[in-house]
Protein backbone atom coordinates (compact mmCIF):
# COMPACT_ATOMS: atom_id res chain seq x y z
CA UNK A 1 6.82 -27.23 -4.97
CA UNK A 2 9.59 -26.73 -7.75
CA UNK A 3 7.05 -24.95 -9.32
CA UNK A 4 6.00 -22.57 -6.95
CA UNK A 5 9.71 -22.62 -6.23
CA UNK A 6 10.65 -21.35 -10.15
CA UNK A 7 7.67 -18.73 -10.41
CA UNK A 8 7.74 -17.54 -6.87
CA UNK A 9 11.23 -17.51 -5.45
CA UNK A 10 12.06 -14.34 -4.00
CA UNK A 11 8.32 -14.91 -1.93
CA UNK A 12 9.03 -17.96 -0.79
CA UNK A 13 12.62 -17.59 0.76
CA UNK A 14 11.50 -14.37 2.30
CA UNK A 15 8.46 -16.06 3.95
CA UNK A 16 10.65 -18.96 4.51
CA UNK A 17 13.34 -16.99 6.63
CA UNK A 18 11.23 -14.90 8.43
CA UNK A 19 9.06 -18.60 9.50
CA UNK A 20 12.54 -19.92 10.34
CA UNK A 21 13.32 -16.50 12.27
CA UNK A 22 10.30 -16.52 14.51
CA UNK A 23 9.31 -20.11 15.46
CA UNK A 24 6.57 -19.12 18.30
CA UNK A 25 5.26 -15.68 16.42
CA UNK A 26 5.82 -16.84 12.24
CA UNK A 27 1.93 -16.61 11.86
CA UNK A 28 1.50 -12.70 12.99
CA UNK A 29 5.14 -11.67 11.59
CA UNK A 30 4.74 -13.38 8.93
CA UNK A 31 1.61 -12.46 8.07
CA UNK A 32 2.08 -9.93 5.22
CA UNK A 33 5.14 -12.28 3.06
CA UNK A 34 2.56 -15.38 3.38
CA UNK A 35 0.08 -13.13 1.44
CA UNK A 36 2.66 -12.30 -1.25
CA UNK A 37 3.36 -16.21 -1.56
CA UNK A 38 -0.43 -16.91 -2.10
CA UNK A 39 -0.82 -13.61 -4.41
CA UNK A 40 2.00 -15.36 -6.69
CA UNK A 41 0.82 -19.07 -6.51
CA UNK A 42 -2.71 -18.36 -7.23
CA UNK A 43 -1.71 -16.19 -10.64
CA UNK A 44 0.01 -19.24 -11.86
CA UNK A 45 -2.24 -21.66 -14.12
CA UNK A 46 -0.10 -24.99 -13.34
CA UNK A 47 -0.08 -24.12 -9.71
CA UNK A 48 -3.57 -22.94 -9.28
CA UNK A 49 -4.27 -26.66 -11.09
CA UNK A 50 -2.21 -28.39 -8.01
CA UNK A 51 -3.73 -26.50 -5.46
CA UNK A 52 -7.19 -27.22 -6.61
CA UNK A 53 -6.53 -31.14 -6.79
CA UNK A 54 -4.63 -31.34 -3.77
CA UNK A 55 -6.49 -28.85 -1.52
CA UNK A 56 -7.57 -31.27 0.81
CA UNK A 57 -3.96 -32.14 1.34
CA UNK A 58 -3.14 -27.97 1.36
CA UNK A 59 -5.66 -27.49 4.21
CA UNK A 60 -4.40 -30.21 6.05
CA UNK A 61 -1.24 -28.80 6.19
CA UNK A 62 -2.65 -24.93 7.00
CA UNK A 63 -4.77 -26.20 9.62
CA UNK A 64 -1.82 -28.43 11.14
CA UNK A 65 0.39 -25.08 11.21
CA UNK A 66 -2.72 -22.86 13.12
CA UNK A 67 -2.40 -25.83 15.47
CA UNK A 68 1.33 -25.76 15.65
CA UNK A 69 2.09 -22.43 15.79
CA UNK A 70 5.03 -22.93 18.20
CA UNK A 71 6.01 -25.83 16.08
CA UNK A 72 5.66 -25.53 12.74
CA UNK A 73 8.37 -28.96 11.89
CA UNK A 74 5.56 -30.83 12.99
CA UNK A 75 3.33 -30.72 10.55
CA UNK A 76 6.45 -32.15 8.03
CA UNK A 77 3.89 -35.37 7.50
CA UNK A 78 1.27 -33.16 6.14
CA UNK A 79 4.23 -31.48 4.17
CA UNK A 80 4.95 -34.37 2.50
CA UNK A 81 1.35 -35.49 1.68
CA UNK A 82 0.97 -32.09 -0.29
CA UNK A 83 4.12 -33.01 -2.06
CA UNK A 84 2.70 -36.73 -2.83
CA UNK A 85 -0.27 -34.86 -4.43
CA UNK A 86 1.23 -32.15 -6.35
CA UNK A 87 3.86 -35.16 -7.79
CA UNK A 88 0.73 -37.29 -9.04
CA UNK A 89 -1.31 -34.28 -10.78
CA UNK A 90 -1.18 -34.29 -14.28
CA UNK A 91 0.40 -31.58 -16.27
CA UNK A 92 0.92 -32.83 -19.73
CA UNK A 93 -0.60 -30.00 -22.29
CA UNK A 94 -0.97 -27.54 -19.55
CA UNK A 95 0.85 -24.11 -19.11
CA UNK A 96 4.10 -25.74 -17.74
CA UNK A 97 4.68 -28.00 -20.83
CA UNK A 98 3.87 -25.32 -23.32
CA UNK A 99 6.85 -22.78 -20.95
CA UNK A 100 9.59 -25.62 -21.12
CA UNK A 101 9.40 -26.14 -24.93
CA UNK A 102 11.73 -25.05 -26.37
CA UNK A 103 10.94 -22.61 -29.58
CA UNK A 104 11.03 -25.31 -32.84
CA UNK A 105 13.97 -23.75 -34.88
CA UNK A 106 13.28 -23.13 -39.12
């Protein structure tokens, strides 16, 4: 998440406010800003790679929040398993680590 979190800011606070904003409606409001969110995530190579080992954990939590539309704080357990996953996948060598280094100076 502090991934998506440093590539995709802007789209996730706006689709975070308006979700917060309309508890009972977030799914047809927010329609168009989740789109933008998934349009960002799925360009990033470290984040595609945590979405594709953790999907199963991803599409629990997507199909707990078409269940919970009215309340979407209930699916916080399926939050959290996402986050377990993403926390375990390896990243070492990948995109991420080659961003964060710093430049080797002469």
């Amino acid at each position: 998440m502090n991934i998506t979190a440093k590539y995709c800011h802007q789209e996730m606070e706006a689709y975070g406010s308006c979700v917060a904003s309309n508890p009972s409606t977030w799914q047809h409001h927010c329609h168009e800003l989740k789109v933008k969110v998934a349009t960002c995530t799925s360009s990033h190579p470290v984040i595609r790679k945590i979405r594709s080992t953790c999907a199963k954990e991803f599409a629990e939590f997507e199909r707990c929040l078409r269940e919970n539309q009215a309340t979407p704080a209930s699916c916080k357990p399926h939050v959290l398993g996402f986050l377990g996953c993403a926390e375990t996948v390896d990243l070492s060598g990948g995109e991420e680590s080659k961003l964060e280094s710093p430049v080797p100076q002469p």
